[in-house]
ModelCIF file with pLDDT and N, C-alpha, C, O atoms, coordinates in Angstrom:
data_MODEL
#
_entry.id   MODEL 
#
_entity.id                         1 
_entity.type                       polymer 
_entity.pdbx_number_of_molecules   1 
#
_entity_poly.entity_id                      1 
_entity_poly.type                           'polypeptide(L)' 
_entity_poly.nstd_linkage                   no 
_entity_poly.nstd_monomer                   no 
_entity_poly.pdbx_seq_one_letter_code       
;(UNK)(UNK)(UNK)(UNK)(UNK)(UNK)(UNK)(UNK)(UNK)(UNK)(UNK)(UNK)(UNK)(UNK)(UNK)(UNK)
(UNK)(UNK)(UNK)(UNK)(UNK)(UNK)(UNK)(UNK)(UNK)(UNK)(UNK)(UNK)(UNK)(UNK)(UNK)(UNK)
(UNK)(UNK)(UNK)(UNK)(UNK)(UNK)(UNK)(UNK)(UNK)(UNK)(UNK)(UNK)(UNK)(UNK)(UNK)
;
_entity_poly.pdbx_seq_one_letter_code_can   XXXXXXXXXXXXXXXXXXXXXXXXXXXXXXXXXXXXXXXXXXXXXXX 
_entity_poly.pdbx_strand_id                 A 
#
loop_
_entity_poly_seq.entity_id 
_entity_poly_seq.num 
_entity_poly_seq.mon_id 
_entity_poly_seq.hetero 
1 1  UNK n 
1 2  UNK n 
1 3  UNK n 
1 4  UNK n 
1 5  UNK n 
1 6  UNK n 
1 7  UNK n 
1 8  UNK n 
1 9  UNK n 
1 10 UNK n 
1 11 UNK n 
1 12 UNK n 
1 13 UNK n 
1 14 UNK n 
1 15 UNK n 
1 16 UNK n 
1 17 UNK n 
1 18 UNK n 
1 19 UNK n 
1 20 UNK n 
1 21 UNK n 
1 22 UNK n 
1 23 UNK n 
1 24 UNK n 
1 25 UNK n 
1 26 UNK n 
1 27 UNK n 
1 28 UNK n 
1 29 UNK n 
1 30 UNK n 
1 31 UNK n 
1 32 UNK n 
1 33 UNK n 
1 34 UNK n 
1 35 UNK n 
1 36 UNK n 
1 37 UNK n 
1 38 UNK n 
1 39 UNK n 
1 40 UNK n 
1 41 UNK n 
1 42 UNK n 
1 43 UNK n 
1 44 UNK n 
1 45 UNK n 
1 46 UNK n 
1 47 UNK n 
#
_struct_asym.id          A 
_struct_asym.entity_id   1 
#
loop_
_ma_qa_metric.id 
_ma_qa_metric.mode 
_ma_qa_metric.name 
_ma_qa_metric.software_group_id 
_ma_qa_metric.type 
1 global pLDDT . pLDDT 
2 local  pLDDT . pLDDT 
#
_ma_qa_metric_global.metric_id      1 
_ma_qa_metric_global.metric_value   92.74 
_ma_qa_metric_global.model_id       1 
_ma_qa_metric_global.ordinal_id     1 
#
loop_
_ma_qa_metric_local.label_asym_id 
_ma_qa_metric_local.label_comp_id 
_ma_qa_metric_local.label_seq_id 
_ma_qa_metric_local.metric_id 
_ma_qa_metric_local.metric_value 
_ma_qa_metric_local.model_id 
_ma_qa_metric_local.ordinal_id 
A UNK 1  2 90.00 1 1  
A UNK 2  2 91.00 1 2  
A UNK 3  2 92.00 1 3  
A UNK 4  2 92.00 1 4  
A UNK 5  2 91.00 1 5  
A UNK 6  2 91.00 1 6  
A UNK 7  2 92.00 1 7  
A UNK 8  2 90.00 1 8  
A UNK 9  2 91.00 1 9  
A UNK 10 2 92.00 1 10 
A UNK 11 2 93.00 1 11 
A UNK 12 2 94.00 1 12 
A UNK 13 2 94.00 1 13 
A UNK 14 2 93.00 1 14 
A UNK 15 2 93.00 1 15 
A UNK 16 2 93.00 1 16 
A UNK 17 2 93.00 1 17 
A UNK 18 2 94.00 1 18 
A UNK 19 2 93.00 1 19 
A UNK 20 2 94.00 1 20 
A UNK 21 2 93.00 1 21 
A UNK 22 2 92.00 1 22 
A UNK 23 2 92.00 1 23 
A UNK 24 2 94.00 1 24 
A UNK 25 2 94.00 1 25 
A UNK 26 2 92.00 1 26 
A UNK 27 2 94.00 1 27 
A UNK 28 2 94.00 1 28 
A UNK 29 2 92.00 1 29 
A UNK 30 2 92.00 1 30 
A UNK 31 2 92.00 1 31 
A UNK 32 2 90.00 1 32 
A UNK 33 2 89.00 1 33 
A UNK 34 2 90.00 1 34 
A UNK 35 2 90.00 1 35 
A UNK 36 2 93.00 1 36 
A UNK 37 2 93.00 1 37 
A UNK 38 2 95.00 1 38 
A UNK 39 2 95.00 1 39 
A UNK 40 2 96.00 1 40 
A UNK 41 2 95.00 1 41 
A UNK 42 2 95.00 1 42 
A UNK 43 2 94.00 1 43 
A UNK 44 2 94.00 1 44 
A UNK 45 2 94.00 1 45 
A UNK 46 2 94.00 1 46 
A UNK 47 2 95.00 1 47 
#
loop_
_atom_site.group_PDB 
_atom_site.id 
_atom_site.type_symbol 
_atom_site.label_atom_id 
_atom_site.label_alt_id 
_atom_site.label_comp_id 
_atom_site.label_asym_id 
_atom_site.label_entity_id 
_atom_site.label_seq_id 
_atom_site.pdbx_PDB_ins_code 
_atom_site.Cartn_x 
_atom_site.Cartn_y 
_atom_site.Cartn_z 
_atom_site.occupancy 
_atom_site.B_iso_or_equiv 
_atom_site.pdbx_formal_charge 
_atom_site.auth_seq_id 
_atom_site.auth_comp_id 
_atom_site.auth_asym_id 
_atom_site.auth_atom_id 
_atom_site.pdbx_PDB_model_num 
ATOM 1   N N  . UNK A 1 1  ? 142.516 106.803 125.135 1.00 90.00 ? 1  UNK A N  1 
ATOM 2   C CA . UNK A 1 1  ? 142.613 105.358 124.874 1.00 90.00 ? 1  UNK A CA 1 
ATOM 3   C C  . UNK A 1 1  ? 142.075 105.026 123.484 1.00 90.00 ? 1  UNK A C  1 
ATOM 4   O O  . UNK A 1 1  ? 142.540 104.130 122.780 1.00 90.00 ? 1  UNK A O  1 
ATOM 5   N N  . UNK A 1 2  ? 140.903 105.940 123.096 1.00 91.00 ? 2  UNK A N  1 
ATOM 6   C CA . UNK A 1 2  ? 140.379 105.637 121.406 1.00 91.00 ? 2  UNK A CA 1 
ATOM 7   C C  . UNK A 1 2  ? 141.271 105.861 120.588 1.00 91.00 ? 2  UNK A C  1 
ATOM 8   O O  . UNK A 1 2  ? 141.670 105.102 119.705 1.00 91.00 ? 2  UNK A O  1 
ATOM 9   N N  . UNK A 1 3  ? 141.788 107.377 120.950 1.00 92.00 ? 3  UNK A N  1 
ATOM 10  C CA . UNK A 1 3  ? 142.996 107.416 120.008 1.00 92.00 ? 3  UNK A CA 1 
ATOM 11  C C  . UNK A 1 3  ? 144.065 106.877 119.622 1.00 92.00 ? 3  UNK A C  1 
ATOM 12  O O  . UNK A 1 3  ? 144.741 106.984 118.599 1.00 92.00 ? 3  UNK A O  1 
ATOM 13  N N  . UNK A 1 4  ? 144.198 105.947 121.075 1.00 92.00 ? 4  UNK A N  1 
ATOM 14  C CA . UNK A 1 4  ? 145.931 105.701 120.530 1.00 92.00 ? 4  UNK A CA 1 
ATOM 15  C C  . UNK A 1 4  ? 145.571 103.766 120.097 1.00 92.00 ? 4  UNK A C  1 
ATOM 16  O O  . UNK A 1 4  ? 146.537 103.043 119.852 1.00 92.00 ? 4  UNK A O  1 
ATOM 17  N N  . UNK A 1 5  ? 144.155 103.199 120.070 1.00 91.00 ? 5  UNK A N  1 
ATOM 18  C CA . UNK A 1 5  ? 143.770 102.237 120.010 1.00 91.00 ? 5  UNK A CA 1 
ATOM 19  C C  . UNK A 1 5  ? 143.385 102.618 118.021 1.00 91.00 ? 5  UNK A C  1 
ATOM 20  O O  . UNK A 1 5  ? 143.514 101.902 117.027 1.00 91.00 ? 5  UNK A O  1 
ATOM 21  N N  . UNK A 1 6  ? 142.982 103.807 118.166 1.00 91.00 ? 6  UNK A N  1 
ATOM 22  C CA . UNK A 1 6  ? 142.479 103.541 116.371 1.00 91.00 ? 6  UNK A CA 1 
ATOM 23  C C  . UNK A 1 6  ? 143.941 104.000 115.684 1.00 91.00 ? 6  UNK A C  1 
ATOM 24  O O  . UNK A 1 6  ? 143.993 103.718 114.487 1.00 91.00 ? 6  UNK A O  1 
ATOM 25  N N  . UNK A 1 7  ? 145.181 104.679 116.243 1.00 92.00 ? 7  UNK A N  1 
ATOM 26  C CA . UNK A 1 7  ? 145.902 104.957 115.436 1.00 92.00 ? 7  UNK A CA 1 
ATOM 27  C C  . UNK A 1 7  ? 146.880 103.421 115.799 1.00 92.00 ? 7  UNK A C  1 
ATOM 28  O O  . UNK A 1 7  ? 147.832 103.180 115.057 1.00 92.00 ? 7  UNK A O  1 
ATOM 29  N N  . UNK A 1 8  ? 146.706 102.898 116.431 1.00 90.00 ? 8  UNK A N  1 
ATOM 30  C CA . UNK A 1 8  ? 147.706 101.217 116.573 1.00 90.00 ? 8  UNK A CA 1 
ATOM 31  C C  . UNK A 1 8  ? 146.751 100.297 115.734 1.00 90.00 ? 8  UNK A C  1 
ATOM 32  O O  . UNK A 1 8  ? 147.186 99.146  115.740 1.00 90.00 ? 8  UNK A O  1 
ATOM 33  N N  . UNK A 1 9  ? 145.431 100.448 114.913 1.00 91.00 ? 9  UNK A N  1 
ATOM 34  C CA . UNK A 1 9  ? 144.991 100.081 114.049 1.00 91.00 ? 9  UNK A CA 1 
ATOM 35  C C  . UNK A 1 9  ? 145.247 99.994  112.959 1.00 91.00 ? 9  UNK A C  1 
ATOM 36  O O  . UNK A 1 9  ? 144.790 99.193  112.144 1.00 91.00 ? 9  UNK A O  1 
ATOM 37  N N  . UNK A 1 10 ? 146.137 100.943 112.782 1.00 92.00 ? 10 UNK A N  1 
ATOM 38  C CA . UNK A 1 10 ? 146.738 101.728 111.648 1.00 92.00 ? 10 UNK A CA 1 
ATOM 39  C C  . UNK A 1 10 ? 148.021 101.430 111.715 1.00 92.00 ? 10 UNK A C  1 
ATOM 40  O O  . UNK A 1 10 ? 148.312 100.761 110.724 1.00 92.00 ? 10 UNK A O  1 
ATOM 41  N N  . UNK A 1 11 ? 148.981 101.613 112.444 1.00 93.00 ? 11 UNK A N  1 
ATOM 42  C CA . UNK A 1 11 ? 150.112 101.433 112.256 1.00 93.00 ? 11 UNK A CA 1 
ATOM 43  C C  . UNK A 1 11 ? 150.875 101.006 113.190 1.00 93.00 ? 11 UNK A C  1 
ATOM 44  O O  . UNK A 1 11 ? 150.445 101.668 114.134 1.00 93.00 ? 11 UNK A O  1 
ATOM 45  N N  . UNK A 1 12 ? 152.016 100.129 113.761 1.00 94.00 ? 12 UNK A N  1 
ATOM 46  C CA . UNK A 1 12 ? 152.602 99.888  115.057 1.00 94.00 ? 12 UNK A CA 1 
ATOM 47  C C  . UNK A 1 12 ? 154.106 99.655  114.915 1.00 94.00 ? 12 UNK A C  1 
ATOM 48  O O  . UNK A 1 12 ? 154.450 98.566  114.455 1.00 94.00 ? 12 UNK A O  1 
ATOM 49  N N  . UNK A 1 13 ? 154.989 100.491 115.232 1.00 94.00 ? 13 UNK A N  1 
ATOM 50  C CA . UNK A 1 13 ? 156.115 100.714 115.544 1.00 94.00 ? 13 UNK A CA 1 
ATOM 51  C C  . UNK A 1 13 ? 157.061 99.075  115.738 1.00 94.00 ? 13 UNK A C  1 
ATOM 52  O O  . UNK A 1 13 ? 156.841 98.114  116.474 1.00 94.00 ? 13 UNK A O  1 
ATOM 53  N N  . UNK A 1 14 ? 158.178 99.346  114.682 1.00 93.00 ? 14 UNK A N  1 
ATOM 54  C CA . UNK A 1 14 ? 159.282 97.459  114.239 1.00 93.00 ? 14 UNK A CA 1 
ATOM 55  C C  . UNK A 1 14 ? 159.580 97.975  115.897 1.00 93.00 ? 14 UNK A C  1 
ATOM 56  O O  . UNK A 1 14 ? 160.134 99.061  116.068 1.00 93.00 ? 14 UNK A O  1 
ATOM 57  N N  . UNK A 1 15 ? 159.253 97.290  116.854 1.00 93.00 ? 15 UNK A N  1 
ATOM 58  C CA . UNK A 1 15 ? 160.446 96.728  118.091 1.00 93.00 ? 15 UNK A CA 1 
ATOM 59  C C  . UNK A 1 15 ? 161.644 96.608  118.009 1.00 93.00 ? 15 UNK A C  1 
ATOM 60  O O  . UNK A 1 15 ? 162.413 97.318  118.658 1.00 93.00 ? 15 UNK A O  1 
ATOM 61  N N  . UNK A 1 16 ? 162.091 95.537  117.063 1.00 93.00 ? 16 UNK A N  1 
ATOM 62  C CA . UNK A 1 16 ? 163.772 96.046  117.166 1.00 93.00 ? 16 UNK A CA 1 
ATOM 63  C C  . UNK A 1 16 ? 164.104 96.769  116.630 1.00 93.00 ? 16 UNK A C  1 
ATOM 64  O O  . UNK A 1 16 ? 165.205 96.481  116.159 1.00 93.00 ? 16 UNK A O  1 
ATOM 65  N N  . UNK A 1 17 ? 163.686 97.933  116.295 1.00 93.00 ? 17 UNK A N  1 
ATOM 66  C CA . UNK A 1 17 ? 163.866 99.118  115.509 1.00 93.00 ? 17 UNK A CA 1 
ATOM 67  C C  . UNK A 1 17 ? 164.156 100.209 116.398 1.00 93.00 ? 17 UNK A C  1 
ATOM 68  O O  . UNK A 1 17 ? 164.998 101.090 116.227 1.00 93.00 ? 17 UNK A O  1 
ATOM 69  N N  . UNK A 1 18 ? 163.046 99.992  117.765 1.00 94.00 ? 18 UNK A N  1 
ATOM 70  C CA . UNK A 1 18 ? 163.327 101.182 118.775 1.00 94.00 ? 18 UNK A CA 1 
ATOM 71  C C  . UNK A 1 18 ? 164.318 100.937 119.921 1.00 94.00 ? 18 UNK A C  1 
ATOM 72  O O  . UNK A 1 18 ? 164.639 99.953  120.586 1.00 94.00 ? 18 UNK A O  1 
ATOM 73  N N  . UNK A 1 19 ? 164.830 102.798 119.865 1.00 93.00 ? 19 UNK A N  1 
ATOM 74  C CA . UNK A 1 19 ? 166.211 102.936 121.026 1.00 93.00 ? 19 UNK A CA 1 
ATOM 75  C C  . UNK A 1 19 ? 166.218 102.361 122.332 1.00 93.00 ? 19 UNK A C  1 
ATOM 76  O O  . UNK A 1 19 ? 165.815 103.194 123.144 1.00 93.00 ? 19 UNK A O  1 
ATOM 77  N N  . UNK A 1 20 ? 166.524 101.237 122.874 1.00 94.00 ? 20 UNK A N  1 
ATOM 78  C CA . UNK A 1 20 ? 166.278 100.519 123.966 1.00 94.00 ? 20 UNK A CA 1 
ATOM 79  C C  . UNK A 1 20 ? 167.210 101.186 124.859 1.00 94.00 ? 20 UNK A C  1 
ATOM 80  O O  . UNK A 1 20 ? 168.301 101.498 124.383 1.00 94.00 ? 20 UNK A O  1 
ATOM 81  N N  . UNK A 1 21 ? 166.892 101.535 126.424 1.00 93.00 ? 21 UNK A N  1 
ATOM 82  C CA . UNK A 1 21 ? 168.130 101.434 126.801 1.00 93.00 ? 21 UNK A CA 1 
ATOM 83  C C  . UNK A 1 21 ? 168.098 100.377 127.604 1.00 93.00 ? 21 UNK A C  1 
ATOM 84  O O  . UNK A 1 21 ? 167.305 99.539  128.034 1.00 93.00 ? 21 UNK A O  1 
ATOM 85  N N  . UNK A 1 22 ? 169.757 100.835 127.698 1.00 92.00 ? 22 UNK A N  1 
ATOM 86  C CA . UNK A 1 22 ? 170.767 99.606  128.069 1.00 92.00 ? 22 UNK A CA 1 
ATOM 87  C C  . UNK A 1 22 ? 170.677 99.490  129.065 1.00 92.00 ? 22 UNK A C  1 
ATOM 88  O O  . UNK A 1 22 ? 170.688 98.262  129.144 1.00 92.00 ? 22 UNK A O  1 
ATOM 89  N N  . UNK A 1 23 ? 170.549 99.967  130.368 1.00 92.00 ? 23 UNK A N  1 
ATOM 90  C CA . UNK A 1 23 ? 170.655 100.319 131.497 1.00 92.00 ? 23 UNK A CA 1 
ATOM 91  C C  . UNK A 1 23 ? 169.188 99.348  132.036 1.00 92.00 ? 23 UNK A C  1 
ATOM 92  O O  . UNK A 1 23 ? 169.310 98.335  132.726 1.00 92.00 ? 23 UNK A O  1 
ATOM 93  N N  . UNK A 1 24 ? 168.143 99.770  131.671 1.00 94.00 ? 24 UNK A N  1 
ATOM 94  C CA . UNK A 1 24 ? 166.917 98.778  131.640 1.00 94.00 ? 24 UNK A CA 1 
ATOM 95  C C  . UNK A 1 24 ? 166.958 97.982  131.522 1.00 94.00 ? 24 UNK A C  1 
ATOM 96  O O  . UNK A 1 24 ? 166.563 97.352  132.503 1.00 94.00 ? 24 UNK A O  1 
ATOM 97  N N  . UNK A 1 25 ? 167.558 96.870  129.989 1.00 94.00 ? 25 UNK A N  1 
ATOM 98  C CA . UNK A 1 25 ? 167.875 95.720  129.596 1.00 94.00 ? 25 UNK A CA 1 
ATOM 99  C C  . UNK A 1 25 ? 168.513 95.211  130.512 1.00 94.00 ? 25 UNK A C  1 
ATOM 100 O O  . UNK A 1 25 ? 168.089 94.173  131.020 1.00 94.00 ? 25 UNK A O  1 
ATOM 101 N N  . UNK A 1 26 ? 169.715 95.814  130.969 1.00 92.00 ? 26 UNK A N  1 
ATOM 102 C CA . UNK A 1 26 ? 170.021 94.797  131.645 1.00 92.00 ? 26 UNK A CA 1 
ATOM 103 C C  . UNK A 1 26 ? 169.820 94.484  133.379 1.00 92.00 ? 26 UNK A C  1 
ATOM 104 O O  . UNK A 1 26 ? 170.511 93.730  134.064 1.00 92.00 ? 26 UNK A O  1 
ATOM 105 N N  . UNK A 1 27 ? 168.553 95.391  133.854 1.00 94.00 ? 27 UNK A N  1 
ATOM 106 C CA . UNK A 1 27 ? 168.354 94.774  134.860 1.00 94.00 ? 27 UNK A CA 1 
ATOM 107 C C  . UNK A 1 27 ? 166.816 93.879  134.703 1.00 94.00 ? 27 UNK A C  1 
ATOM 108 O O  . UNK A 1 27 ? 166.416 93.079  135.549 1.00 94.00 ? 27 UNK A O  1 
ATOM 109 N N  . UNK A 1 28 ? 166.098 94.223  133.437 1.00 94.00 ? 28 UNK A N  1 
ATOM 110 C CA . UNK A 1 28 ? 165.518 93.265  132.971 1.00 94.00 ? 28 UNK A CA 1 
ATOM 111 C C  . UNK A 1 28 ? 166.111 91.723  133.192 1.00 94.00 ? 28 UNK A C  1 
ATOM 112 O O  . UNK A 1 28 ? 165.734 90.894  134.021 1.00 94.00 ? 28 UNK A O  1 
ATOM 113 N N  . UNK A 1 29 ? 167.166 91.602  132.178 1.00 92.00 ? 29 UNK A N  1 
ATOM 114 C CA . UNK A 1 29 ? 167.959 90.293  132.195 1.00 92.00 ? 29 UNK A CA 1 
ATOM 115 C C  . UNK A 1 29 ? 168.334 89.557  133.999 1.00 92.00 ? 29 UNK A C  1 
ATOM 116 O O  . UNK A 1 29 ? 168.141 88.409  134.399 1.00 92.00 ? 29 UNK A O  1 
ATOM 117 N N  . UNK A 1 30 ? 168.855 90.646  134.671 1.00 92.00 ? 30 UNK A N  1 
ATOM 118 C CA . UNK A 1 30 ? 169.016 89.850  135.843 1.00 92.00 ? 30 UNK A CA 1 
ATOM 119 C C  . UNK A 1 30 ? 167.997 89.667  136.742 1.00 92.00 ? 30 UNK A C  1 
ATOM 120 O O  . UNK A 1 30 ? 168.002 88.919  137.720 1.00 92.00 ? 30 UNK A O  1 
ATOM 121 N N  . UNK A 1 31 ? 167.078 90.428  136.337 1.00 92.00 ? 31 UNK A N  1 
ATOM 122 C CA . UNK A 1 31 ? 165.975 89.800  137.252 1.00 92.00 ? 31 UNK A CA 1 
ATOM 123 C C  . UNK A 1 31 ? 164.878 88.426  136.289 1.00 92.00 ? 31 UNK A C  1 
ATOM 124 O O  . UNK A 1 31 ? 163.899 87.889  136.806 1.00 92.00 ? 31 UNK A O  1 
ATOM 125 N N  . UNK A 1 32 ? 165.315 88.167  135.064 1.00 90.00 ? 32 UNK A N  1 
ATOM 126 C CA . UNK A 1 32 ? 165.017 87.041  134.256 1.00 90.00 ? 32 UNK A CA 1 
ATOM 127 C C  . UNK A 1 32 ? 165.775 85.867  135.025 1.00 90.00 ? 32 UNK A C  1 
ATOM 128 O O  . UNK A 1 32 ? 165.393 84.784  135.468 1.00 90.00 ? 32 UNK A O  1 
ATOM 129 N N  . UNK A 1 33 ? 166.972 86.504  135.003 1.00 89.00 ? 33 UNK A N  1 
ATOM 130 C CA . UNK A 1 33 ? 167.971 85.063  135.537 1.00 89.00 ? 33 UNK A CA 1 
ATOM 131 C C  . UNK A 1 33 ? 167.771 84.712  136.799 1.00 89.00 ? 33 UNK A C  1 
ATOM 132 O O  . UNK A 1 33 ? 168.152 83.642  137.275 1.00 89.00 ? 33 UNK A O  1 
ATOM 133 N N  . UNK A 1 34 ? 167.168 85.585  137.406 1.00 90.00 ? 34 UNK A N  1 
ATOM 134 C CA . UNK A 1 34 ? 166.788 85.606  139.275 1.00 90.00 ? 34 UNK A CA 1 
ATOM 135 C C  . UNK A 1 34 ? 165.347 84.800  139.326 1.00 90.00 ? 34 UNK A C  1 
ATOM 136 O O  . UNK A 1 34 ? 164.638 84.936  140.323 1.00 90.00 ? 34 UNK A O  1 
ATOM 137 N N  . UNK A 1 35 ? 164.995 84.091  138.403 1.00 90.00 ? 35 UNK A N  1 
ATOM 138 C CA . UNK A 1 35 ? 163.885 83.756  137.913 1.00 90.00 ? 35 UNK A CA 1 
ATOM 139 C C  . UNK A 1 35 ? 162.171 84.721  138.343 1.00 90.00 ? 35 UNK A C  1 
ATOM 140 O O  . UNK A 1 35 ? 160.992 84.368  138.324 1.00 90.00 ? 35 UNK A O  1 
ATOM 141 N N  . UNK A 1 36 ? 162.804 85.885  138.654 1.00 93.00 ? 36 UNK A N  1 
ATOM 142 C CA . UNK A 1 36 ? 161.705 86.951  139.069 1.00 93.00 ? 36 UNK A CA 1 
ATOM 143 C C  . UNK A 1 36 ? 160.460 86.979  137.772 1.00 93.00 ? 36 UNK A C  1 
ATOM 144 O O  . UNK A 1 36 ? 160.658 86.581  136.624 1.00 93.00 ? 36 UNK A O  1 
ATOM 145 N N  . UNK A 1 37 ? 159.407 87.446  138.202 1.00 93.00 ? 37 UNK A N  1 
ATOM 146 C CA . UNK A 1 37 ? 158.124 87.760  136.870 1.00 93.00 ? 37 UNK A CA 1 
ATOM 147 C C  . UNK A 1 37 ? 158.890 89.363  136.462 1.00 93.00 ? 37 UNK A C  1 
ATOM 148 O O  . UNK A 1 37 ? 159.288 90.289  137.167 1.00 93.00 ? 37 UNK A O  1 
ATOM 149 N N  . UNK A 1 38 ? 158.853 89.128  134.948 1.00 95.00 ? 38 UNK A N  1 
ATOM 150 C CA . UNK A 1 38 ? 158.964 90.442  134.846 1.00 95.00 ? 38 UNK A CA 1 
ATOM 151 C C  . UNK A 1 38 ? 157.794 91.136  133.868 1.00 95.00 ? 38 UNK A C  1 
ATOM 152 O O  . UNK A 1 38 ? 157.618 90.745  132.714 1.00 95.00 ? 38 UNK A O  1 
ATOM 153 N N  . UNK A 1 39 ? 157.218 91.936  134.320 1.00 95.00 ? 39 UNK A N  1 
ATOM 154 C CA . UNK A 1 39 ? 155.599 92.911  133.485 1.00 95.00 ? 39 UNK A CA 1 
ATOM 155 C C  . UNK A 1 39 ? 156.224 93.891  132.699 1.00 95.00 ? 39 UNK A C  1 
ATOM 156 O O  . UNK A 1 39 ? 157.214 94.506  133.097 1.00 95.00 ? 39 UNK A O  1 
ATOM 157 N N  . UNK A 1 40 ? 155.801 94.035  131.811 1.00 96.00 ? 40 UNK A N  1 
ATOM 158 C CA . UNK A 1 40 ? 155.492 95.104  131.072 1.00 96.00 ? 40 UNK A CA 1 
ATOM 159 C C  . UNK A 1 40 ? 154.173 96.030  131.201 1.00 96.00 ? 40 UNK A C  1 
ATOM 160 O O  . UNK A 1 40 ? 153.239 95.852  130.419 1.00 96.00 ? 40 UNK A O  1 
ATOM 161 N N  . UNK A 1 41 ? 154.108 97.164  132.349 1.00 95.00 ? 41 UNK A N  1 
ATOM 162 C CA . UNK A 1 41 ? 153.075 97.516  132.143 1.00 95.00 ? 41 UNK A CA 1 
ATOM 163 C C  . UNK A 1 41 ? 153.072 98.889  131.712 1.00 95.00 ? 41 UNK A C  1 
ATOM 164 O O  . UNK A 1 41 ? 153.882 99.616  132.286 1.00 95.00 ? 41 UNK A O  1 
ATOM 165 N N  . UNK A 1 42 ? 152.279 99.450  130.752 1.00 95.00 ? 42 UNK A N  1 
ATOM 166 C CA . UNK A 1 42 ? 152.723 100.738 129.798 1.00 95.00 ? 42 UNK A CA 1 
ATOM 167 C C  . UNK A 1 42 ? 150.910 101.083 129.471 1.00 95.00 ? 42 UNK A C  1 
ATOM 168 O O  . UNK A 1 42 ? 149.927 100.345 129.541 1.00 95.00 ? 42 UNK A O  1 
ATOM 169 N N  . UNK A 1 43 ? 151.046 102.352 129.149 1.00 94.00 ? 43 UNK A N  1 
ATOM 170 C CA . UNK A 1 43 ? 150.068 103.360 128.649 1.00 94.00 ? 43 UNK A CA 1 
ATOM 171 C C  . UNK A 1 43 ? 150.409 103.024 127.293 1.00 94.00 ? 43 UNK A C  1 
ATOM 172 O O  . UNK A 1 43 ? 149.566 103.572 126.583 1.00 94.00 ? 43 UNK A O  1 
ATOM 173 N N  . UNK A 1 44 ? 151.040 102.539 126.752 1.00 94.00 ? 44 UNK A N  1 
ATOM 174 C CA . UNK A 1 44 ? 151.132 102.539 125.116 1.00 94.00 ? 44 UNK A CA 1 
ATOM 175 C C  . UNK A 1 44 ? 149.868 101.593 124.763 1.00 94.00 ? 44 UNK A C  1 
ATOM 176 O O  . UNK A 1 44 ? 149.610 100.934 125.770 1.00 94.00 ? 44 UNK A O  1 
ATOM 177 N N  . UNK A 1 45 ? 148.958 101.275 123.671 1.00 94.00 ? 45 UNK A N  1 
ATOM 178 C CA . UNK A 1 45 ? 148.298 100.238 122.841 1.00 94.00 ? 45 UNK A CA 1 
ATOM 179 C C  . UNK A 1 45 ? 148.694 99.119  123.114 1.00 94.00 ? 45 UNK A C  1 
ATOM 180 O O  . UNK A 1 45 ? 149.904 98.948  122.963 1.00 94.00 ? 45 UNK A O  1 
ATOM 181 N N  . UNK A 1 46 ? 147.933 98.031  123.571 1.00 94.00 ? 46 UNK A N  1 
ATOM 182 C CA . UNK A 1 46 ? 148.281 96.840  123.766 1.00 94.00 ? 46 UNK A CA 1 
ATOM 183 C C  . UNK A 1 46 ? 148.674 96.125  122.301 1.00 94.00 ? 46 UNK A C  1 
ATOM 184 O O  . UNK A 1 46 ? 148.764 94.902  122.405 1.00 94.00 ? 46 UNK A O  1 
ATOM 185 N N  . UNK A 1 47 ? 148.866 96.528  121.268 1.00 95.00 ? 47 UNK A N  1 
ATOM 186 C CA . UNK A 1 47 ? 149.419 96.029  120.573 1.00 95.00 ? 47 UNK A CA 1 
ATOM 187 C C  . UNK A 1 47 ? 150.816 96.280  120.083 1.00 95.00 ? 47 UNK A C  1 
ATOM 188 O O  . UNK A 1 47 ? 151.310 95.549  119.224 1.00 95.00 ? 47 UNK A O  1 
#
């Protein structure tokens, strides 16, 4: 967690830059439109 907290200190990856897939997105989207909560919960740096 130090590590990946002092290297997101340093530097943090453009978002629309990274390979999304599609397949995700779009059950993201229908469960947006289903007015469901949708989380993001990840091991990556909260930033």
């Amino acid at each position: 967690a130090g590590f990946k907290g002092r290297l997101g200190k340093l530097v943090v990856p453009t978002a629309k830059l990274l390979p999304y897939n599609e397949t995700v997105l779009e059950l993201i989207e229908e469960a947006s439109q289903d007015g469901r909560p949708v989380i993001l919960a990840t091991g990556a740096n909260r930033r």
